[in-house]
Protein backbone atom coordinates (compact mmCIF):
# COMPACT_ATOMS: atom_id res chain seq x y z
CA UNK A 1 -74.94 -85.63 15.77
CA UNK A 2 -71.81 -84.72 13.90
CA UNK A 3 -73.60 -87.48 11.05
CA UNK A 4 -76.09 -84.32 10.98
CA UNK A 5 -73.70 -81.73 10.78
CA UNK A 6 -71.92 -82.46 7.72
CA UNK A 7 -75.83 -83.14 6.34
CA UNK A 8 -77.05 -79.75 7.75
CA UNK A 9 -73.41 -77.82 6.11
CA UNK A 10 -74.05 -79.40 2.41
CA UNK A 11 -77.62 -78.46 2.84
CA UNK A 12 -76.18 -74.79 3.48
CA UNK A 13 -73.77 -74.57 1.09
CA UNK A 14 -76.11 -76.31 -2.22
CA UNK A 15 -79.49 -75.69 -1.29
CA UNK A 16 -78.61 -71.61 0.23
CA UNK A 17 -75.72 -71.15 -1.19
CA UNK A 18 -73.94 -69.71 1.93
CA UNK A 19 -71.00 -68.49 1.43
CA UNK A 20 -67.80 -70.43 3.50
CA UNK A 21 -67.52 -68.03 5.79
CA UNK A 22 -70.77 -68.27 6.77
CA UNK A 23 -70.36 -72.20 6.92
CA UNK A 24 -67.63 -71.75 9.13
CA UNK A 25 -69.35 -70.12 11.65
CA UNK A 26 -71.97 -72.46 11.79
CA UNK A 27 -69.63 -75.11 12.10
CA UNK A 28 -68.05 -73.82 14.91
CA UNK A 29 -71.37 -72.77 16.97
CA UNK A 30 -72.54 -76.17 16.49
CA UNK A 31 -69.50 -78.15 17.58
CA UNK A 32 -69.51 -75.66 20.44
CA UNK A 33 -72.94 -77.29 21.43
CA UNK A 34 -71.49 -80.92 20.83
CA UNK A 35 -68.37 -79.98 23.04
CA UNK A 36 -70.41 -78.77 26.09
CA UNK A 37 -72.41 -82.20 25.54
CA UNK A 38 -68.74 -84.52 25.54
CA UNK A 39 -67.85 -82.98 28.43
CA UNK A 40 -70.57 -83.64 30.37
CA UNK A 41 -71.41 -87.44 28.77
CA UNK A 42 -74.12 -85.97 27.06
CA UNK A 43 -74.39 -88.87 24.19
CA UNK A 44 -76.70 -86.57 21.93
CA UNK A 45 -77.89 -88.35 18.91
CA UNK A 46 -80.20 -84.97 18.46
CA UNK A 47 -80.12 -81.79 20.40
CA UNK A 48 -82.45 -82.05 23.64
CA UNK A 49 -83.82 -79.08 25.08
CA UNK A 50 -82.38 -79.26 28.70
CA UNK A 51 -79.10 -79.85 26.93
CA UNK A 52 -79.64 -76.53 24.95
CA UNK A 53 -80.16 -74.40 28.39
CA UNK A 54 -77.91 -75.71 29.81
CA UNK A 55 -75.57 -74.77 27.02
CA UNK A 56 -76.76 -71.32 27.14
CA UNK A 57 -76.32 -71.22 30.94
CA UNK A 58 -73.28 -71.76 30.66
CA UNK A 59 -72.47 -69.42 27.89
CA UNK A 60 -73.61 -66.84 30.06
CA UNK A 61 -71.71 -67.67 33.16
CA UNK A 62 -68.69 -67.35 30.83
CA UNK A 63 -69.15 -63.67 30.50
CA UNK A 64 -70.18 -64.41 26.71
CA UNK A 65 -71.72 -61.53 24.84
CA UNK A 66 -75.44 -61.59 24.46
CA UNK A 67 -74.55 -60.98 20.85
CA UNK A 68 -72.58 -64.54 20.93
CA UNK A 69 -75.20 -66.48 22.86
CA UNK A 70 -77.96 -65.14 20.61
CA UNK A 71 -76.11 -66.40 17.57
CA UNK A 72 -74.97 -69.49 18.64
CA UNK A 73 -79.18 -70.02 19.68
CA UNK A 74 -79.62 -68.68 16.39
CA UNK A 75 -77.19 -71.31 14.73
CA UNK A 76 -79.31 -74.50 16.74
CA UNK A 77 -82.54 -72.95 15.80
CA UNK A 78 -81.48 -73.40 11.49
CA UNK A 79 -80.30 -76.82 12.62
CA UNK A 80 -83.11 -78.25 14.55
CA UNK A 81 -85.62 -76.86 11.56
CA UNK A 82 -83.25 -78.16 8.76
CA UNK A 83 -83.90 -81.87 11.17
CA UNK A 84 -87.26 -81.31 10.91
CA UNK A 85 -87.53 -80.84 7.65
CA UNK A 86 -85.33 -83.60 6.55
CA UNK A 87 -88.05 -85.96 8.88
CA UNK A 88 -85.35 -87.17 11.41
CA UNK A 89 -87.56 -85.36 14.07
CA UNK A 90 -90.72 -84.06 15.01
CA UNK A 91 -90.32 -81.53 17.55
CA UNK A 92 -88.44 -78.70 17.77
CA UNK A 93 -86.55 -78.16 20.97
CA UNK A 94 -85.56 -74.81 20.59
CA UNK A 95 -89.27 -73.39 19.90
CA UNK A 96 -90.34 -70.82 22.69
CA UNK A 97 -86.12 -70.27 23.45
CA UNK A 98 -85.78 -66.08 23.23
CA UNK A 99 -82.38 -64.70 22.57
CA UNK A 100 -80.78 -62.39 24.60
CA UNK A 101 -82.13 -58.69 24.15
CA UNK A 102 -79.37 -56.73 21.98
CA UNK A 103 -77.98 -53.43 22.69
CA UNK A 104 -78.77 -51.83 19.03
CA UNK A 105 -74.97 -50.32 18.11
CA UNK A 106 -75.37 -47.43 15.54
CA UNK A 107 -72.60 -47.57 13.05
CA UNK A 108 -70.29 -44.74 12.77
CA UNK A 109 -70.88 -42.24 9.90
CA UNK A 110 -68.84 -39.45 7.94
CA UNK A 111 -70.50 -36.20 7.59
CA UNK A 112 -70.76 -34.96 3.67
CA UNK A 113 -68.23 -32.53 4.82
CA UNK A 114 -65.67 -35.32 5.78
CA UNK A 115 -66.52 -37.59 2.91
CA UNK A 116 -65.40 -34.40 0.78
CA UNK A 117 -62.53 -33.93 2.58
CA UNK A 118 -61.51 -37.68 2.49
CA UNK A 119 -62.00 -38.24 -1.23
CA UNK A 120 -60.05 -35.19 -2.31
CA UNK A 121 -57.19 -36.37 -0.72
CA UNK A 122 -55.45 -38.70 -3.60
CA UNK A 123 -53.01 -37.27 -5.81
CA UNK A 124 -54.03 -38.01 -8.85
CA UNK A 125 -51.18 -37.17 -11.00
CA UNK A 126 -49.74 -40.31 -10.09
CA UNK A 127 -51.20 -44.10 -11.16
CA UNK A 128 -51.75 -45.16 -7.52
CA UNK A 129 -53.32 -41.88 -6.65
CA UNK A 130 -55.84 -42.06 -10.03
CA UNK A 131 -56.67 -45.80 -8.63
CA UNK A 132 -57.38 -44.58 -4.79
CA UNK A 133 -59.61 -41.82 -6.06
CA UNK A 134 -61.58 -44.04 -8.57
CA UNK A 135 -61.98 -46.85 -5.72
CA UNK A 136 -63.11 -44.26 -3.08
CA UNK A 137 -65.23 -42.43 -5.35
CA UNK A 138 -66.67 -45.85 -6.62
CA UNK A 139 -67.53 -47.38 -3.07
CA UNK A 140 -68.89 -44.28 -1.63
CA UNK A 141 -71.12 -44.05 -5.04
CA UNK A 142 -72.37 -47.51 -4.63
CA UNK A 143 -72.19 -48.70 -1.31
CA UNK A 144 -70.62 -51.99 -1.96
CA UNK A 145 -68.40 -53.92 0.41
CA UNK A 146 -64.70 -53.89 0.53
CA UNK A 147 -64.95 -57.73 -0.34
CA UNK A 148 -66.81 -56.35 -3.12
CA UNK A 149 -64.92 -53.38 -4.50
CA UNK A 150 -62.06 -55.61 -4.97
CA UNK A 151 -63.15 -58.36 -6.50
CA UNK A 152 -64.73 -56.56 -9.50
CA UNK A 153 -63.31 -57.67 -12.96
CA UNK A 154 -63.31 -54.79 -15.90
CA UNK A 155 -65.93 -56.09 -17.29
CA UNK A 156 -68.46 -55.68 -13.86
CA UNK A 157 -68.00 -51.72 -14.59
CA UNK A 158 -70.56 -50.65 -17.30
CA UNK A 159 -69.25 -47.05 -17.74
CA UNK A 160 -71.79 -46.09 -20.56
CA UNK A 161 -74.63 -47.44 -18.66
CA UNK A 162 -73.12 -46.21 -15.18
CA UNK A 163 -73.55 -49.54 -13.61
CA UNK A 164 -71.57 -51.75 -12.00
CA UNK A 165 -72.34 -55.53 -11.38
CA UNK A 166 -71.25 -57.47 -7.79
CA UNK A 167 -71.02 -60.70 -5.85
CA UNK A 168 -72.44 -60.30 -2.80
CA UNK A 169 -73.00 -62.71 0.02
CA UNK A 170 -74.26 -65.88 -0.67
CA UNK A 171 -73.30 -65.51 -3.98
CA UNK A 172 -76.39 -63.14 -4.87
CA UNK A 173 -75.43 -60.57 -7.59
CA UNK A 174 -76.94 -57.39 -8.18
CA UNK A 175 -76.50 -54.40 -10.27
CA UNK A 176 -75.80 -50.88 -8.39
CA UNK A 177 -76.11 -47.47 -10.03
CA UNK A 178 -72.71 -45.57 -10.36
CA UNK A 179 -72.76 -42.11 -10.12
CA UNK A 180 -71.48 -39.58 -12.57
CA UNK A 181 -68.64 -38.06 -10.51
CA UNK A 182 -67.45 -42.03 -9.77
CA UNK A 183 -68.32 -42.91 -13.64
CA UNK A 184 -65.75 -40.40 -14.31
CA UNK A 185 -62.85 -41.18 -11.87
CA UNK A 186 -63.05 -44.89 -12.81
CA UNK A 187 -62.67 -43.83 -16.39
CA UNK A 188 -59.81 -41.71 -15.90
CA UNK A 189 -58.00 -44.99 -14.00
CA UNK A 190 -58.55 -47.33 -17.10
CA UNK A 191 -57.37 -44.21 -19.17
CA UNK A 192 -53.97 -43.73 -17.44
CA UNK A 193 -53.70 -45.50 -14.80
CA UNK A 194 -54.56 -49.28 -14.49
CA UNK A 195 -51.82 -50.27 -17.65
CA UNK A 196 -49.12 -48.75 -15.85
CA UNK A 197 -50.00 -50.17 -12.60
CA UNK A 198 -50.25 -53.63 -14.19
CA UNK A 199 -47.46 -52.58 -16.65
CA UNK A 200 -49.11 -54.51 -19.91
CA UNK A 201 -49.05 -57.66 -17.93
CA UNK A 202 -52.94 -59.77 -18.24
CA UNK A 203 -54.93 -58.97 -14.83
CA UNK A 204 -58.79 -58.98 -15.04
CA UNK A 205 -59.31 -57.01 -11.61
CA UNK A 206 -60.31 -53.90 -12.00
CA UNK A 207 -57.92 -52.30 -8.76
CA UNK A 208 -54.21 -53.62 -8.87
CA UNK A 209 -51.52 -53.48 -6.62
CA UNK A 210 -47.90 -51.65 -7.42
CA UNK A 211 -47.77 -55.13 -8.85
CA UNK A 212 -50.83 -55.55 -11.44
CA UNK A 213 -51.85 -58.06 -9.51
CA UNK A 214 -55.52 -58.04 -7.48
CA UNK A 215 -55.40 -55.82 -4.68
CA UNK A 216 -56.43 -57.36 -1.59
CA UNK A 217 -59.01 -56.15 1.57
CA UNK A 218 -55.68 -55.56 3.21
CA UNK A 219 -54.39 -53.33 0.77
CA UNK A 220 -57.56 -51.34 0.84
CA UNK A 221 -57.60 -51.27 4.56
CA UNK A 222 -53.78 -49.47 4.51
CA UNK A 223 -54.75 -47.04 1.71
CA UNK A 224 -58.18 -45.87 3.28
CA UNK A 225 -56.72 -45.24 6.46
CA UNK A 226 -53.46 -43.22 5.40
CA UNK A 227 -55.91 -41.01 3.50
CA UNK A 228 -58.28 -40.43 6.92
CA UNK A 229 -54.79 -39.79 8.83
CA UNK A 230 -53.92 -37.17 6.12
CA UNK A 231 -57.49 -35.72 6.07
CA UNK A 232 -56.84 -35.45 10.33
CA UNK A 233 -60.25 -36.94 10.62
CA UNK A 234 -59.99 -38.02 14.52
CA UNK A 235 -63.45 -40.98 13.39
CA UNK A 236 -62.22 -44.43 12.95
CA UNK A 237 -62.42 -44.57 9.51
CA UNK A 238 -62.90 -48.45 7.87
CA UNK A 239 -63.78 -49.90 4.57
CA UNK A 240 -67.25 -50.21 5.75
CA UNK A 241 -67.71 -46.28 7.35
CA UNK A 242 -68.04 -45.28 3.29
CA UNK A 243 -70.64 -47.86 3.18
CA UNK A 244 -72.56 -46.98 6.04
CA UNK A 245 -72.36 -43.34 4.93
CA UNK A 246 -73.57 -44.23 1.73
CA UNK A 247 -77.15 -45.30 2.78
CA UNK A 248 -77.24 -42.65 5.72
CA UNK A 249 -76.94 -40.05 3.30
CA UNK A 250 -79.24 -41.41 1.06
CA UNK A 251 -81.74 -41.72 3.65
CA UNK A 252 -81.33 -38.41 4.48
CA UNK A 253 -81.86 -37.03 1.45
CA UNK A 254 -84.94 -38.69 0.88
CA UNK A 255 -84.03 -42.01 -0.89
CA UNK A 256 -87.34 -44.83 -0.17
CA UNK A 257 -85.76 -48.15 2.27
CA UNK A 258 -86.40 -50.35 -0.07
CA UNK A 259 -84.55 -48.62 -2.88
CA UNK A 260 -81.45 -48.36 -0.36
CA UNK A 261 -81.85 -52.40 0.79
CA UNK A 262 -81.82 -53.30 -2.53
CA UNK A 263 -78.16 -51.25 -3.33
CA UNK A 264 -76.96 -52.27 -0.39
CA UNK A 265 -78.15 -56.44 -0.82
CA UNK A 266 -79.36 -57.02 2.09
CA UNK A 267 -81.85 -60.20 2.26
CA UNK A 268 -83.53 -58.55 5.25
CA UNK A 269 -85.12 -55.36 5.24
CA UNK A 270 -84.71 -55.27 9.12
CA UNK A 271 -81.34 -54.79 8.46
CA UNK A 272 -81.02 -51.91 6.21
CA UNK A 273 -83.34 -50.15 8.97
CA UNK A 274 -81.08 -49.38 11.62
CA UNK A 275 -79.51 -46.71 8.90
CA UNK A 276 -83.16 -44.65 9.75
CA UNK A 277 -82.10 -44.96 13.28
CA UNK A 278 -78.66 -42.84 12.33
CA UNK A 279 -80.81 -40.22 10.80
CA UNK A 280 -82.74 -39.73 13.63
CA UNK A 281 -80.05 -39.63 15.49
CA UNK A 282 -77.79 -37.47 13.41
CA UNK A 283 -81.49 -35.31 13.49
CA UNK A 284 -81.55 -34.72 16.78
CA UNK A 285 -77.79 -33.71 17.42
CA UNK A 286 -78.46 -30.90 14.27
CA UNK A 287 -81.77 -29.56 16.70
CA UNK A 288 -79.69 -30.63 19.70
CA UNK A 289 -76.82 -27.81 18.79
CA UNK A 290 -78.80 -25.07 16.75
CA UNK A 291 -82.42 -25.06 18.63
CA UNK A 292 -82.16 -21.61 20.72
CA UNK A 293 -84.10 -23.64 23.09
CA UNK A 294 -82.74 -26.98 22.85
C-alpha cells in the first residue's frame, strides 16, 4: 500500500497541483489507515472495506471529531478512485460509506461598525502605521487570505487598474478588485512608507517587517490583534474574521454568490454558501432586537 501512496501523492501534487499542505494531510490520514491495519496484521496490499469500518469504528470510539473521521473517509475515498483510475482495481470499497453528519459552524463576523472602528486605528504618521492601514484596508477590500496578503510582490498591486493579482490554493491565481479607499492607502505606503521600512535595501514583497524583509503570517497575526485590543472589540478577531466579513457584507448588500466565490477562490460553490447562512442569521438577530413583536 505505501507503493500506492507515494503514486497517489505525485498524482496530487502534478496532475492537481495541491498545494504541500494539503499533501501533508493526506499523507497523514492515509498512514493513519495503514497504522490501524499493522497493528492488527492487516497485510493490506489495497484498502478492504471491513478494514475501512473498522478503521472508522475505531476512530469513533476514540472520541474523534466527526469533522476528523469524515475527512480521513474523505482522504480514502480520493485514494481508492485515484486506484481505480490508474486500473489497479475495480471496485471501490468505500462506495455507499456516509460521513458523519457535521454540525455547520458559522464563522464569526465584524459588524461595519467594528470594521470602521478597527481600520481607523493605525497611526499613520508613522511607516509601520501607513503599512498596517494599507494591509487592513487591502484585505478587508479584497477578501484574500493572510497567506495571501503577504505574499504579494509590488508588482501583484495594479494601482491604476485597482487590481490586485494572488496565489491561492493549489496554486490557482486570480485577479480581485481593489477598492478605492484600499487603492489609496496602499499608495500612500509605497509613497512614504515601504522605502523606509526596507531602508533602500532590494525586497520584492509588498508588506515588510521593521526589517525590509517579508513580513510573515505571524507578524500579521501580532499586528491585527493589538489593533482589535486597542479598538476594545471583546470578538476574537483573526486574519481570517476580515475575510469572512468581507463576503458577509457583500452578501448583504446585494453582491450575486457567484461573483463573491469567484473573489474569494473557492473551487466549490458549496463553500462560499455558508456566508448566506450568516446573513440570515445576522437577519434575524436585526428583527430579533427591533420587531415590537419579536
Amino acid at each position: 500500500m505505501r507503493h500506492h501512496l507515494d503514486e497517489f501523492l505525485a498524482h496530487l501534487a502534478v496532475e492537481r497541483g495541491l498545494a504541500q499542505n494539503t499533501l501533508e494531510s493526506y499523507r497523514l490520514d492515509l498512514e493513519g489507515f495503514m497504522a490501524y491495519c499493522r497493528q492488527r496484521n492487516l497485510e493490506l496490499d489495497l484498502p478492504r472495506r471491513d478494514a475501512i469500518m473498522g478503521y472508522l469504528v475505531e476512530l469513533k470510539k476514540n472520541g474523534r471529531s466527526p469533522a476528523t473521521v469524515s475527512r480521513r473517509l474523505s482522504a480514502l475515498k480520493t485514494f481508492c478512485k485515484f486506484l481505480i483510475h490508474e486500473g489497479v482495481r475495480e471496485d471501490d470499497p468505500t462506495a455507499n460509506l456516509d460521513s458523519p453528519r457535521l454540525a455547520q459552524r458559522l464563522p464569526r463576523v465584524l459588524t461595519p461598525e467594528e470594521v470602521d472602528l478597527l481600520l481607523s486605528q493605525p497611526r499613520v504618521g508613522e511607516p509601520a502605521g501607513v503599512r498596517d492601514k494599507a494591509m487592513l484596508e487591502l484585505i478587508y477590500a479584497t477578501g484574500i487570505r493572510v497567506s495571501e496578503l503577504i505574499s504579494l510582490d509590488v508588482d501583484h498591486v495594479n494601482l491604476e487598474q485597482s487590481m490586485v493579482r494572488c496565489l491561492g490554493k493549489g496554486s490557482r491565481e486570480r485577479i480581485v478588485p481593489l477598492g478605492r479607499v484600499a487603492s489609496d492607502f496602499v499608495s500612500e505606503y509605497l509613497a512614504r512608507g515601504r522605502a523606509k521600512l526596507t531602508k533602500g535595501k532590494p525586497c520584492a514583497a509588498l508588506f515588510v517587517n521593521q526589517h525590509g524583509r517579508r513580513l510573515t503570517r505571524q507578524g500579521f497575526w501580532k499586528i491585527i490583534k493589538k489593533y482589535a485590543r486597542q479598538a476594545r472589540i471583546e470578538k476574537d478577531i483573526t486574519p481570517h474574521t476580515m475575510r469572512h466579513s468581507f463576503a458577509t457584507h457583500l452578501l448583504e448588500n446585494g453582491a450575486d454568490l457567484r461573483s463573491v466565490q469567484e473573489m474569494l477562490g473557492h473551487a466549490d460553490i458549496t463553500t462560499t454558501q455558508i456566508y448566506t447562512h450568516v446573513s440570515k442569521a445576522r437577519l434575524k438577530e436585526v428583527y430579533r432586537q427591533n420587531h415590537p413583536r419579536a
